[in-house]
PDB file of N, CA and C in Angstrom:
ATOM      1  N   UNK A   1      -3.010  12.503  -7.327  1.00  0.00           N
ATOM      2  CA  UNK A   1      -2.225  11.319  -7.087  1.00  0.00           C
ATOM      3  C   UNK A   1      -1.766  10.738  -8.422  1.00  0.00           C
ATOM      4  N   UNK A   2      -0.454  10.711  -8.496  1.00  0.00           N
ATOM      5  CA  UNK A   2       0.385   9.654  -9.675  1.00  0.00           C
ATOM      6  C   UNK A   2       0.134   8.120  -9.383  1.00  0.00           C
ATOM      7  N   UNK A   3      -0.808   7.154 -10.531  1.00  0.00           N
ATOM      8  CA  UNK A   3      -0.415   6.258 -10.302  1.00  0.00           C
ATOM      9  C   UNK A   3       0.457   5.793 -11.201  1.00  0.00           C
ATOM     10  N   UNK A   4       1.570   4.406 -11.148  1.00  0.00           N
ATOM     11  CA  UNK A   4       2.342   4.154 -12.561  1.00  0.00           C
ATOM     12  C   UNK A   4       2.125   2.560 -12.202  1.00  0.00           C
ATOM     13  N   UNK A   5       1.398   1.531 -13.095  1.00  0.00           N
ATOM     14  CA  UNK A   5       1.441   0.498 -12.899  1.00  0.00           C
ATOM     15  C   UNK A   5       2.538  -0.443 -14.124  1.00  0.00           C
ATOM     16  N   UNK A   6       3.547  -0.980 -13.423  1.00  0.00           N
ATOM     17  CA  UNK A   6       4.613  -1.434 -14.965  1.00  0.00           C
ATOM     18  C   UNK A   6       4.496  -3.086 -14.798  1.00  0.00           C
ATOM     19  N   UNK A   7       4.987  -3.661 -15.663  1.00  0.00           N
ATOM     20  CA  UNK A   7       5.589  -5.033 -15.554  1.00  0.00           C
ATOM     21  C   UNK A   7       7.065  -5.202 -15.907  1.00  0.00           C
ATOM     22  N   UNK A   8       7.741  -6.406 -15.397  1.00  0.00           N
ATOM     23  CA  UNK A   8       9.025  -6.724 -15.689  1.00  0.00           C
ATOM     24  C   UNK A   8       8.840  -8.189 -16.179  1.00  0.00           C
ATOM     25  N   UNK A   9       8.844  -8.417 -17.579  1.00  0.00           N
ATOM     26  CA  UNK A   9       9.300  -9.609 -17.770  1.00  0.00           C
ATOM     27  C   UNK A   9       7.718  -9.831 -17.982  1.00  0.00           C
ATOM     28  N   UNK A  10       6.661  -9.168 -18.381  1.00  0.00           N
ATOM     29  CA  UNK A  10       5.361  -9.597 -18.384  1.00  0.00           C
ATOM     30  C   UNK A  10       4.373  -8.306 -18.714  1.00  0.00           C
ATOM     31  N   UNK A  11       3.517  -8.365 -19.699  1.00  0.00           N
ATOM     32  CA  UNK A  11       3.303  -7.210 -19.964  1.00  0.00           C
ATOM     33  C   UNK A  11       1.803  -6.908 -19.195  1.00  0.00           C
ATOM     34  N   UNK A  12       1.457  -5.961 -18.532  1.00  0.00           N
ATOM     35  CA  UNK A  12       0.359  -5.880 -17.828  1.00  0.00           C
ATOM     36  C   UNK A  12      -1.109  -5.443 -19.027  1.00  0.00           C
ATOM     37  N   UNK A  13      -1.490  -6.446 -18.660  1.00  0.00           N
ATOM     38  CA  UNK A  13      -2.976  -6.371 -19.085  1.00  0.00           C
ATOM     39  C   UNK A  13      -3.837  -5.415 -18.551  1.00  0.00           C
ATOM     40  N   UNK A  14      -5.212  -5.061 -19.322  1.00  0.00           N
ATOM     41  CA  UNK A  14      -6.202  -4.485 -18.541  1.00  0.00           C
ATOM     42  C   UNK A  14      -6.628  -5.097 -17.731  1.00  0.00           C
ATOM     43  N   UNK A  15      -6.735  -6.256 -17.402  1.00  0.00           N
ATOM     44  CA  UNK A  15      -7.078  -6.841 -16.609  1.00  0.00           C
ATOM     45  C   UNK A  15      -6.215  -7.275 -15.171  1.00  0.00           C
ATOM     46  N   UNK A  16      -5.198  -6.920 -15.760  1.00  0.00           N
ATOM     47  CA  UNK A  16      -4.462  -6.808 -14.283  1.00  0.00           C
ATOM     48  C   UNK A  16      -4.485  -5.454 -13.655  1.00  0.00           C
ATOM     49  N   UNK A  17      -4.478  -4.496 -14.276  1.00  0.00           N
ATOM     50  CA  UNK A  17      -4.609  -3.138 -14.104  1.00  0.00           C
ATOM     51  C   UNK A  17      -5.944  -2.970 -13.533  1.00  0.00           C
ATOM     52  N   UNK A  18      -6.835  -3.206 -13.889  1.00  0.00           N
ATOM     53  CA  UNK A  18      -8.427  -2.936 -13.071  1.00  0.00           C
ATOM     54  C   UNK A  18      -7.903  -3.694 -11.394  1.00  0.00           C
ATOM     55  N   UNK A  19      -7.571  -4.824 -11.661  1.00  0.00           N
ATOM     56  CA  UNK A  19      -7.328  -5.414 -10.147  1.00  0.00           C
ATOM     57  C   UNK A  19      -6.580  -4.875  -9.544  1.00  0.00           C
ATOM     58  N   UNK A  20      -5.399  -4.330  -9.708  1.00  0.00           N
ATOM     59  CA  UNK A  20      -4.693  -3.599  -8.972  1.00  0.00           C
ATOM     60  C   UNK A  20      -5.442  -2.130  -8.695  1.00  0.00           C
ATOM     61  N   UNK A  21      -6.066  -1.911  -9.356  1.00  0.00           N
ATOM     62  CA  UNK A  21      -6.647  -0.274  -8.912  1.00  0.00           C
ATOM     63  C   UNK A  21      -7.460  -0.491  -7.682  1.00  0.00           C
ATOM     64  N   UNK A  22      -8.775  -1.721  -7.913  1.00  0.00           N
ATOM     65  CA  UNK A  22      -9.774  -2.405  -7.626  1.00  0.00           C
ATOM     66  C   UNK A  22      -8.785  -2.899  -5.457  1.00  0.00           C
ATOM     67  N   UNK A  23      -7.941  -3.246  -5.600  1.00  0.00           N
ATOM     68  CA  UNK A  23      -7.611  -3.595  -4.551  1.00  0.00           C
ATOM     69  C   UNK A  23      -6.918  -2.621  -3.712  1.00  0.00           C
ATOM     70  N   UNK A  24      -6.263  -1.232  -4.599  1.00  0.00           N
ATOM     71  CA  UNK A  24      -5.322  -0.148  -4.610  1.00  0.00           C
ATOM     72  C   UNK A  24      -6.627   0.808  -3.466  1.00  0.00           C
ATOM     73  N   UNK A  25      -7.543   0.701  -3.971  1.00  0.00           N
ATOM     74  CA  UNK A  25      -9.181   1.693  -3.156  1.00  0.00           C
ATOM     75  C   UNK A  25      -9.198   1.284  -2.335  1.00  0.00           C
ATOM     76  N   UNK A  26      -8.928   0.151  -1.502  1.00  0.00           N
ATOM     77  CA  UNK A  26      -9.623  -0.323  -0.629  1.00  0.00           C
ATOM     78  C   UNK A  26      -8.193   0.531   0.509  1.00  0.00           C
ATOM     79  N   UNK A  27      -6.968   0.116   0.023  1.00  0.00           N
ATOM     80  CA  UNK A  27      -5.585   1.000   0.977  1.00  0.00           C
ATOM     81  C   UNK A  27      -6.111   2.622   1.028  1.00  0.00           C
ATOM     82  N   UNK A  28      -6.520   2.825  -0.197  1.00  0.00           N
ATOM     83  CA  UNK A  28      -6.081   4.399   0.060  1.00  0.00           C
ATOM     84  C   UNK A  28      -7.678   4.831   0.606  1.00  0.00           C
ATOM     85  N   UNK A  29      -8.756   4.124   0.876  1.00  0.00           N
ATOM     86  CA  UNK A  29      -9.703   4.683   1.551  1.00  0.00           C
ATOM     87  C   UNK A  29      -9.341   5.100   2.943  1.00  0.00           C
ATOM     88  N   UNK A  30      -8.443   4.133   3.667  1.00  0.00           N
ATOM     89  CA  UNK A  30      -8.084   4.992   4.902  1.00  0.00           C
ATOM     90  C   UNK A  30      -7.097   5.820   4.838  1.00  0.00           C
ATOM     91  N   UNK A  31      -6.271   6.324   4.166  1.00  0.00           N
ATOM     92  CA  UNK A  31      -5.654   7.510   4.029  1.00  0.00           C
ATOM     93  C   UNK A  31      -5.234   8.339   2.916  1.00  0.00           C
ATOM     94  N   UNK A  32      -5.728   9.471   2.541  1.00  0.00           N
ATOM     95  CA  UNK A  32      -6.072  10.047   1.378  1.00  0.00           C
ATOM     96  C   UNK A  32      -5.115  11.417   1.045  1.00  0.00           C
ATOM     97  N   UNK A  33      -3.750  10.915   2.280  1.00  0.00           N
ATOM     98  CA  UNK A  33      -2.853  12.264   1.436  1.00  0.00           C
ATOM     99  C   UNK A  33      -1.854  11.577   0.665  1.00  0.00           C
ATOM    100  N   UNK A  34      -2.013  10.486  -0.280  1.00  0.00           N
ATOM    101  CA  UNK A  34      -0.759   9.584  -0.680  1.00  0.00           C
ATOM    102  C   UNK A  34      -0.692  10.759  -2.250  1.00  0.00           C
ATOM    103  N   UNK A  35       0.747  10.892  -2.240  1.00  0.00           N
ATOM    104  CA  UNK A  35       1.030  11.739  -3.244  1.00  0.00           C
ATOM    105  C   UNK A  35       1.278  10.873  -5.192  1.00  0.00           C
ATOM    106  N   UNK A  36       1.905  10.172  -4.077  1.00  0.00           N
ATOM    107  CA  UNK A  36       2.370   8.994  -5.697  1.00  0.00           C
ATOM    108  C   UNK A  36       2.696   7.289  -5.224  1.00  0.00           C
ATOM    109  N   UNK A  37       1.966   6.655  -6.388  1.00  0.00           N
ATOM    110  CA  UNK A  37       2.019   5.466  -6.157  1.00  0.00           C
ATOM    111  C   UNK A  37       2.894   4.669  -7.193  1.00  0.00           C
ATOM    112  N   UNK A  38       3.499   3.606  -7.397  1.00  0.00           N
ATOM    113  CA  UNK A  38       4.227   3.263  -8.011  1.00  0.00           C
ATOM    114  C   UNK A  38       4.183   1.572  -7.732  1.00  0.00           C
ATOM    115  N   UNK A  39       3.778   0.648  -8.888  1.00  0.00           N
ATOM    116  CA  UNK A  39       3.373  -0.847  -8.677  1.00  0.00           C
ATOM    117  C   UNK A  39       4.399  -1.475 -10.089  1.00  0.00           C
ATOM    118  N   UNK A  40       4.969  -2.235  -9.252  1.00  0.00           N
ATOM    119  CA  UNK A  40       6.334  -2.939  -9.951  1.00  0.00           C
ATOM    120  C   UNK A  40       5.347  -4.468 -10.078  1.00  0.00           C
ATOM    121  N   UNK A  41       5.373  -5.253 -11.254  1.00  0.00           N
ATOM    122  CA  UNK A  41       4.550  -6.643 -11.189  1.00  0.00           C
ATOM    123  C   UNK A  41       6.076  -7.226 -11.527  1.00  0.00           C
ATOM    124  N   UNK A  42       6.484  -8.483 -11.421  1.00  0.00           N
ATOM    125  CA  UNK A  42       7.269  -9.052 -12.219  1.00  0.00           C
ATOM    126  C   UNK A  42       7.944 -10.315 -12.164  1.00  0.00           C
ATOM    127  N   UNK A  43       7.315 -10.998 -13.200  1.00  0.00           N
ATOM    128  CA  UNK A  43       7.730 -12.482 -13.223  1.00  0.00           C
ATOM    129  C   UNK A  43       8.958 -12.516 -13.104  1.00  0.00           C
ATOM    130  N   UNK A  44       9.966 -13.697 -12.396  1.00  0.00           N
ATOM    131  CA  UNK A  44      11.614 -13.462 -11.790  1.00  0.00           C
ATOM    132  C   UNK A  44      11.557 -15.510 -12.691  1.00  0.00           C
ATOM    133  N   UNK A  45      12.633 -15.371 -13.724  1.00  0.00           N
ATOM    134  CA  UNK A  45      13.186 -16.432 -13.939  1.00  0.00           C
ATOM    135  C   UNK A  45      13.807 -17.481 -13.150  1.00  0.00           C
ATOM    136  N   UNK A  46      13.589 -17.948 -12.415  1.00  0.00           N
ATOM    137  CA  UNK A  46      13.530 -19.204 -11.197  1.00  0.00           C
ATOM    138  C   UNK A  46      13.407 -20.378 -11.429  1.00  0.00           C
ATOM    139  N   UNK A  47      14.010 -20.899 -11.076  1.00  0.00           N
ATOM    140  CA  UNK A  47      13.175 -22.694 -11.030  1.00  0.00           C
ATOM    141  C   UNK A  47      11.823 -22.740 -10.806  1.00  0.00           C
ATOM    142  N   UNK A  48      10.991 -23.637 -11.386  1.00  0.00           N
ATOM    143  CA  UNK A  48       9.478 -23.425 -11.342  1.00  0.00           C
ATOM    144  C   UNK A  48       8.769 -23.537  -9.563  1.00  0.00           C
ATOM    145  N   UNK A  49       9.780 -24.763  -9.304  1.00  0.00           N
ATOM    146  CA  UNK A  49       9.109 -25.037  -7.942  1.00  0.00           C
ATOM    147  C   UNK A  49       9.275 -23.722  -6.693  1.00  0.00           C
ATOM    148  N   UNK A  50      10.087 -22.611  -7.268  1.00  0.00           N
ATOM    149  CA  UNK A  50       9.987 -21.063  -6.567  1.00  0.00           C
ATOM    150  C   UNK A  50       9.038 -20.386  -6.751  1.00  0.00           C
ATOM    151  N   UNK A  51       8.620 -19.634  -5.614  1.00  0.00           N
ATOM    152  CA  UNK A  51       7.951 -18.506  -6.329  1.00  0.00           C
ATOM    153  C   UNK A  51       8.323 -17.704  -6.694  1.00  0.00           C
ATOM    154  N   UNK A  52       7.421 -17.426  -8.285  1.00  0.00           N
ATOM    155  CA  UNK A  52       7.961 -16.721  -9.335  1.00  0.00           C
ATOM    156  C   UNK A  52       7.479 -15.151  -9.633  1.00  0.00           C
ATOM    157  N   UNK A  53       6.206 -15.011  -8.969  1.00  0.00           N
ATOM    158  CA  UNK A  53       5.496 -13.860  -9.399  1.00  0.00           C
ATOM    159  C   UNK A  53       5.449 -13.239  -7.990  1.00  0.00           C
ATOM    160  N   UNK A  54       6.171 -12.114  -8.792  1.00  0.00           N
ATOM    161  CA  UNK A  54       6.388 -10.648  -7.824  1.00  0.00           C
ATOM    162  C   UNK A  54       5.802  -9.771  -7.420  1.00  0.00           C
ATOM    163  N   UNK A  55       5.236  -8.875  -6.788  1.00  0.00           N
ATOM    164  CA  UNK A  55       4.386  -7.702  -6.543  1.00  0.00           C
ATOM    165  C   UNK A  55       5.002  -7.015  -5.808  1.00  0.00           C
ATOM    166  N   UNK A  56       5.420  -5.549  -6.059  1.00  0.00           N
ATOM    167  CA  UNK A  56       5.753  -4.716  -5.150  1.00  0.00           C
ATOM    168  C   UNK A  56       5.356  -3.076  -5.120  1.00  0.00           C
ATOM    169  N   UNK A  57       5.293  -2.564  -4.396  1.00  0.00           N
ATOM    170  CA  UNK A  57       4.808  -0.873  -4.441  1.00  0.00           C
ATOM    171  C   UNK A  57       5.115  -0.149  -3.747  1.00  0.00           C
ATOM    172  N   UNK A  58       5.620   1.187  -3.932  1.00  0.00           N
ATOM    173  CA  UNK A  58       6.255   1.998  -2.855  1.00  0.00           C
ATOM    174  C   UNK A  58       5.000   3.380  -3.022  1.00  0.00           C
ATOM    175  N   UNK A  59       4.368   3.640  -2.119  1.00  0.00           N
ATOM    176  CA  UNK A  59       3.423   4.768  -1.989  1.00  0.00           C
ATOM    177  C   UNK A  59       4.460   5.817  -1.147  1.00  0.00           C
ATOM    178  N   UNK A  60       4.652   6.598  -1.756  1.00  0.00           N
ATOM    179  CA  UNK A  60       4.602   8.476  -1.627  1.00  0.00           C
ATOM    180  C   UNK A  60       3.741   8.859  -1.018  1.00  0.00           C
ATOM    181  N   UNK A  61       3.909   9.240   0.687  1.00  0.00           N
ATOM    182  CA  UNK A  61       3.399   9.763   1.594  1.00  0.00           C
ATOM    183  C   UNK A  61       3.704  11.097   1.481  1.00  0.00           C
ATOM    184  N   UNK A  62       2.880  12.059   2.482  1.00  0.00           N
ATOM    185  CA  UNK A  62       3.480  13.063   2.912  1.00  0.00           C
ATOM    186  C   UNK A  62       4.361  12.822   4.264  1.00  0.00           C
ATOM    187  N   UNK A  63       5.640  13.167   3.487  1.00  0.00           N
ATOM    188  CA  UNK A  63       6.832  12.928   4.388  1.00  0.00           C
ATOM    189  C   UNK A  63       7.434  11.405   4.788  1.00  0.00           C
ATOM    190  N   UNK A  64       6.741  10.686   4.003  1.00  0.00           N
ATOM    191  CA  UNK A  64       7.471   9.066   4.398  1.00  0.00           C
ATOM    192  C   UNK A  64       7.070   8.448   2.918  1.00  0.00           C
ATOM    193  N   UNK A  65       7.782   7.121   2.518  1.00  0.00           N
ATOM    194  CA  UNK A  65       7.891   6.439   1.804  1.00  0.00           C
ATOM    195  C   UNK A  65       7.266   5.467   2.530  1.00  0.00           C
ATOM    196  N   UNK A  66       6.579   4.522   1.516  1.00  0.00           N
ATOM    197  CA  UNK A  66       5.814   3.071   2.520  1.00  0.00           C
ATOM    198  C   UNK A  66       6.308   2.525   1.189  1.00  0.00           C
ATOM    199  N   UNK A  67       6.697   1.021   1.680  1.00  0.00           N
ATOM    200  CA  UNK A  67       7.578   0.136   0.383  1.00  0.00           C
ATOM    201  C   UNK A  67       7.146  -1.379   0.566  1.00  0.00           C
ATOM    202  N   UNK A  68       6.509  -1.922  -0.009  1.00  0.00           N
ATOM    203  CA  UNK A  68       5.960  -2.954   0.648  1.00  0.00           C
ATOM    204  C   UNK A  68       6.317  -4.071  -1.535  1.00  0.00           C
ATOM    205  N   UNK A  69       6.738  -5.456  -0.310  1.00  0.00           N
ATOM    206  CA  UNK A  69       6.759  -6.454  -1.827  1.00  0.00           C
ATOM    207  C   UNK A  69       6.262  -7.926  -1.158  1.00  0.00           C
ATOM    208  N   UNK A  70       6.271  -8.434  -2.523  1.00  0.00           N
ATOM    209  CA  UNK A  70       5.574  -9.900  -1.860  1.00  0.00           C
ATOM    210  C   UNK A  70       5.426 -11.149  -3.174  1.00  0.00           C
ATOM    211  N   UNK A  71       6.026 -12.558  -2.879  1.00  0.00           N
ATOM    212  CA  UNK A  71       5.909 -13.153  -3.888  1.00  0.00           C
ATOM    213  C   UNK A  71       5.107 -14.341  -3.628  1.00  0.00           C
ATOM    214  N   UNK A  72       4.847 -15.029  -4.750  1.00  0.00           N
ATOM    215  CA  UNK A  72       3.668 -15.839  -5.002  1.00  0.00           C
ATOM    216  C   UNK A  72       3.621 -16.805  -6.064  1.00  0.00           C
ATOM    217  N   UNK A  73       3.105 -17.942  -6.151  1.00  0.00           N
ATOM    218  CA  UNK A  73       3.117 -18.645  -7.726  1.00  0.00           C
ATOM    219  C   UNK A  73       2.238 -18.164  -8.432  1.00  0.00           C
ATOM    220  N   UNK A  74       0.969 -17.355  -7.784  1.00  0.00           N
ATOM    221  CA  UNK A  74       0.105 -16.973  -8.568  1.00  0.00           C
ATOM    222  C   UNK A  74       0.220 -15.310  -8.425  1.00  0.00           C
ATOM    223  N   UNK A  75       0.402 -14.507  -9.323  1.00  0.00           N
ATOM    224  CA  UNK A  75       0.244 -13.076  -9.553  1.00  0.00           C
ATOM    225  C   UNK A  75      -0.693 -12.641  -8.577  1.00  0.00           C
ATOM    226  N   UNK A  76      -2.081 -12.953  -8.622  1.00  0.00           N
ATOM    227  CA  UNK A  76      -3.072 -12.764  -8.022  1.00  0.00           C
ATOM    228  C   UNK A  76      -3.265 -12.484  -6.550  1.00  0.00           C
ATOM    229  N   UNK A  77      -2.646 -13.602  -6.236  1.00  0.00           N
ATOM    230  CA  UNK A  77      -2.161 -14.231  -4.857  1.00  0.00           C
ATOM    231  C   UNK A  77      -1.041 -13.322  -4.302  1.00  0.00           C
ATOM    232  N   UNK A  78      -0.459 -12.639  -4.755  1.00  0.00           N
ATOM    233  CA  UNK A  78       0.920 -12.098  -4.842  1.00  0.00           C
ATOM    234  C   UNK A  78       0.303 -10.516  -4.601  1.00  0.00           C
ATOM    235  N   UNK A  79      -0.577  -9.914  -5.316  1.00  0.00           N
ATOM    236  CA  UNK A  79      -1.166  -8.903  -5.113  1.00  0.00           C
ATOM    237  C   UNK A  79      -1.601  -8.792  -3.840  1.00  0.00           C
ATOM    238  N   UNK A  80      -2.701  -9.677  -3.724  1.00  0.00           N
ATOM    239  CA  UNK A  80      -3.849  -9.951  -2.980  1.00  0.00           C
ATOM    240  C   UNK A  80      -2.998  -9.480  -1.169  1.00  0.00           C
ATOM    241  N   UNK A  81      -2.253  -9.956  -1.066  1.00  0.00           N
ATOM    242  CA  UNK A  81      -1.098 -10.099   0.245  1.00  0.00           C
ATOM    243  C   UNK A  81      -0.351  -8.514   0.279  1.00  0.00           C
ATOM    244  N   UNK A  82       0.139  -8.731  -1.044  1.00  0.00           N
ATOM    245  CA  UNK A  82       1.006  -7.442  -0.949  1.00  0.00           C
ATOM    246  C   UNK A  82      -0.752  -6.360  -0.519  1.00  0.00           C
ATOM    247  N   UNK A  83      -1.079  -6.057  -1.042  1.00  0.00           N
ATOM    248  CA  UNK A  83      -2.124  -5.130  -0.653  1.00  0.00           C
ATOM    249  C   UNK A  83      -2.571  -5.256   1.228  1.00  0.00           C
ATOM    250  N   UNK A  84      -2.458  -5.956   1.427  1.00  0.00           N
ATOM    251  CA  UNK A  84      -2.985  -6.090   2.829  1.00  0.00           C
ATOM    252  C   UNK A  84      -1.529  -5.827   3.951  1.00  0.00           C
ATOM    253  N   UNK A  85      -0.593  -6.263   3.302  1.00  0.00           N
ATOM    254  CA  UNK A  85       0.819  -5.747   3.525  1.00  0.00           C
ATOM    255  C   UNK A  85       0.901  -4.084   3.945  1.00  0.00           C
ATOM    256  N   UNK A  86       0.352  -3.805   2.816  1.00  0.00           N
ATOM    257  CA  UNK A  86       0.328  -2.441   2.418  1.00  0.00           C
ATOM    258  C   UNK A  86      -0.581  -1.329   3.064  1.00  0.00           C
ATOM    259  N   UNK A  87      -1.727  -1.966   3.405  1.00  0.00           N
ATOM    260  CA  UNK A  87      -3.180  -1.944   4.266  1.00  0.00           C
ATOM    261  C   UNK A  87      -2.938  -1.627   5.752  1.00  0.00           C
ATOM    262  N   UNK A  88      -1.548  -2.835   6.354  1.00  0.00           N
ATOM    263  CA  UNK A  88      -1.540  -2.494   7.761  1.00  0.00           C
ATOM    264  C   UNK A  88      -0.664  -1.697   7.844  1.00  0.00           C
ATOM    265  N   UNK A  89       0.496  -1.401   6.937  1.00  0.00           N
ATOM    266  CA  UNK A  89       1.640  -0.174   6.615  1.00  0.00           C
ATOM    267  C   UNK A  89       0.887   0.942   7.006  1.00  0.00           C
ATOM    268  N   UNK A  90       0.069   1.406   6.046  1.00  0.00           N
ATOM    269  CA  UNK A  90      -0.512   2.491   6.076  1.00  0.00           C
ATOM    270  C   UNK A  90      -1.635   2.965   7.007  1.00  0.00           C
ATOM    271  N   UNK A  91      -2.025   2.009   7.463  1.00  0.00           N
ATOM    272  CA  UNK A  91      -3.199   2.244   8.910  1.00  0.00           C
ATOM    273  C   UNK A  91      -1.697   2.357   9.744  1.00  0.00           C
ATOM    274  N   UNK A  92      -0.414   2.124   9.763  1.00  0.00           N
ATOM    275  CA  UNK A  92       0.015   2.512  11.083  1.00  0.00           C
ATOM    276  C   UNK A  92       0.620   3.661  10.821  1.00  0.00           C
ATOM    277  N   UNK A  93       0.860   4.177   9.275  1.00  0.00           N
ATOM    278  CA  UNK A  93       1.407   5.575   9.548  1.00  0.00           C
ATOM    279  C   UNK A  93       0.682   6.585   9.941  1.00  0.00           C
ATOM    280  N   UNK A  94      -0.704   6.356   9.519  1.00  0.00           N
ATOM    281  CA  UNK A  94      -1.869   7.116   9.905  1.00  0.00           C
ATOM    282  C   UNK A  94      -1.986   7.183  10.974  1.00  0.00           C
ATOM    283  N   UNK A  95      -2.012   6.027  12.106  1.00  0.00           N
ATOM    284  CA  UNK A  95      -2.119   6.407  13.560  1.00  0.00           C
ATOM    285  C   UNK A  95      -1.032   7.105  13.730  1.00  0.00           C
ATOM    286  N   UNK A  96       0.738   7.170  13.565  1.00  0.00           N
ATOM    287  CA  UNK A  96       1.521   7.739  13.877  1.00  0.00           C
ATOM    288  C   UNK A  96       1.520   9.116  13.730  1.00  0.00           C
ATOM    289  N   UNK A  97       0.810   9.379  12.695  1.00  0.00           N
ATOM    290  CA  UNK A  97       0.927  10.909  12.227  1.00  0.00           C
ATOM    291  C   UNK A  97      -0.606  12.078  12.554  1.00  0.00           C
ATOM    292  N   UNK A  98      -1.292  11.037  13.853  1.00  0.00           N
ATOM    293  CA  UNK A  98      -2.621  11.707  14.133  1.00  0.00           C
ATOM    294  C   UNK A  98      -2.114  11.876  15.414  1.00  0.00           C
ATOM    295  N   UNK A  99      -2.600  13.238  16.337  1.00  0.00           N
ATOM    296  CA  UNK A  99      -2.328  13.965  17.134  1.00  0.00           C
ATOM    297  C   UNK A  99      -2.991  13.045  18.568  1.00  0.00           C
ATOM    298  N   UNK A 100      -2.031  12.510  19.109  1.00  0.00           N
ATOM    299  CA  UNK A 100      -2.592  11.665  20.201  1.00  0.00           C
ATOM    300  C   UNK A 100      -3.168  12.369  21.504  1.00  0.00           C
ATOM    301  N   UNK A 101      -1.922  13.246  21.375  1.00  0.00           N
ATOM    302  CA  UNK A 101      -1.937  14.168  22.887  1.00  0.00           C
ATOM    303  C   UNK A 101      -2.791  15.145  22.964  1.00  0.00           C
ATOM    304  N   UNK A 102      -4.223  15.218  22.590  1.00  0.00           N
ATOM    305  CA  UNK A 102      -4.845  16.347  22.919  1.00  0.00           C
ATOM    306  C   UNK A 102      -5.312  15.934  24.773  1.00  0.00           C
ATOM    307  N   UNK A 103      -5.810  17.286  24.872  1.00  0.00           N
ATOM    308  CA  UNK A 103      -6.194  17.856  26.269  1.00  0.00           C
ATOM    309  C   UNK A 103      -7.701  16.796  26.787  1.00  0.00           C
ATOM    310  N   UNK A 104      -7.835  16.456  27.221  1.00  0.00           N
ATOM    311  CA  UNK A 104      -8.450  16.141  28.045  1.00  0.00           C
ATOM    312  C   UNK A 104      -9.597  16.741  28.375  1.00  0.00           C
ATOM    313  N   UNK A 105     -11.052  16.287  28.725  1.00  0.00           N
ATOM    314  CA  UNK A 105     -12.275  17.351  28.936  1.00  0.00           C
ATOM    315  C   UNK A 105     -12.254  17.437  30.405  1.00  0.00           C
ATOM    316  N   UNK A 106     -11.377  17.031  31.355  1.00  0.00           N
ATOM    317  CA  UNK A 106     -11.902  16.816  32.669  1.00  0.00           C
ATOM    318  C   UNK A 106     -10.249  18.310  32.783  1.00  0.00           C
ATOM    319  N   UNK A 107      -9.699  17.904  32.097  1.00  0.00           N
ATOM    320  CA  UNK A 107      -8.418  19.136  32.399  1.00  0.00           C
ATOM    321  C   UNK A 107      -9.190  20.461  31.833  1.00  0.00           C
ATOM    322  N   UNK A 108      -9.996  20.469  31.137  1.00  0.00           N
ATOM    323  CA  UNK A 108     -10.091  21.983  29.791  1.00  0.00           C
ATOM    324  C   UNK A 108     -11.272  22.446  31.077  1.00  0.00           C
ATOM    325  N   UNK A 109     -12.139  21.469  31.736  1.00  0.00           N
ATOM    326  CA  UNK A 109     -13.330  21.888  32.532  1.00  0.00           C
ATOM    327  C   UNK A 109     -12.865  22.424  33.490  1.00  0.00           C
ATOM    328  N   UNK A 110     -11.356  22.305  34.114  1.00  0.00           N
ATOM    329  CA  UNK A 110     -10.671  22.715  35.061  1.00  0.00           C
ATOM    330  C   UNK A 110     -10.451  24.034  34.892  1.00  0.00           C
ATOM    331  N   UNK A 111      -9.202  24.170  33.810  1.00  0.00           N
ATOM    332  CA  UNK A 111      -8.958  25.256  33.604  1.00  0.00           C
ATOM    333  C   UNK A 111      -9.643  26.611  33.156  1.00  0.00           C
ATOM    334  N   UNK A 112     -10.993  26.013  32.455  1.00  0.00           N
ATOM    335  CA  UNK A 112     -11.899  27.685  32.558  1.00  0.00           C
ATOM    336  C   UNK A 112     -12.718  27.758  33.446  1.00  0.00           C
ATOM    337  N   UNK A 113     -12.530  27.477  34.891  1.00  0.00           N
ATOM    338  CA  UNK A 113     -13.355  27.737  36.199  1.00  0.00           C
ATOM    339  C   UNK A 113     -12.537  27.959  37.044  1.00  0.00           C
TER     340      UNK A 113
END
């Protein structure tokens, strides 16, 4: 897995970088074929009383893109959301892409008797 964590307009710390990884584990524990990840941070020049701090990430599935953003006055706060954003994204591609239609035990008991 590629991760690339950048900033715009703000330079990312180690300490923002541990948190984003730190919150990044908790998404990809339920699904573990993500090919590449990609985390955009970035303070947006605004009037103060906007929110200013950005978070966004597009994870590289197999076979789909998941694109998820989210803003905030606090960075933190801004993560914190986007990740859970990101959390129910990906728990639903996972159900989509798991095989619903299997057979049945009361049909399979049928058919070999």
């Amino acid at each position: 897995m590629n991760l690339t964590i950048s900033g715009h307009h703000l330079e990312v710390t180690q300490a923002l970088r541990e948190y984003v990884l730190n919150k990044l584990s908790r998404v990809l524990r339920h699904f573990d074929q993500v090919v590449d990840v990609n985390v955009l941070l970035t303070v947006e020049k605004q009037k103060e009383k906007d929110r200013r701090q950005r978070a966004e990430v597009t994870l590289h599935v197999k076979g789909r893109e998941i694109f998820c953003e989210n803003s905030h006055e606090d960075l933190y706060a801004a993560i914190d959301e986007l990740m859970d954003k990101l959390d129910r994204q990906v728990c639903r591609h996972k159900d989509r892409v798991q095989n619903h239609h299997h057979e049945s035990a009361k049909r399979m008991d049928l058919s070999a008797g």
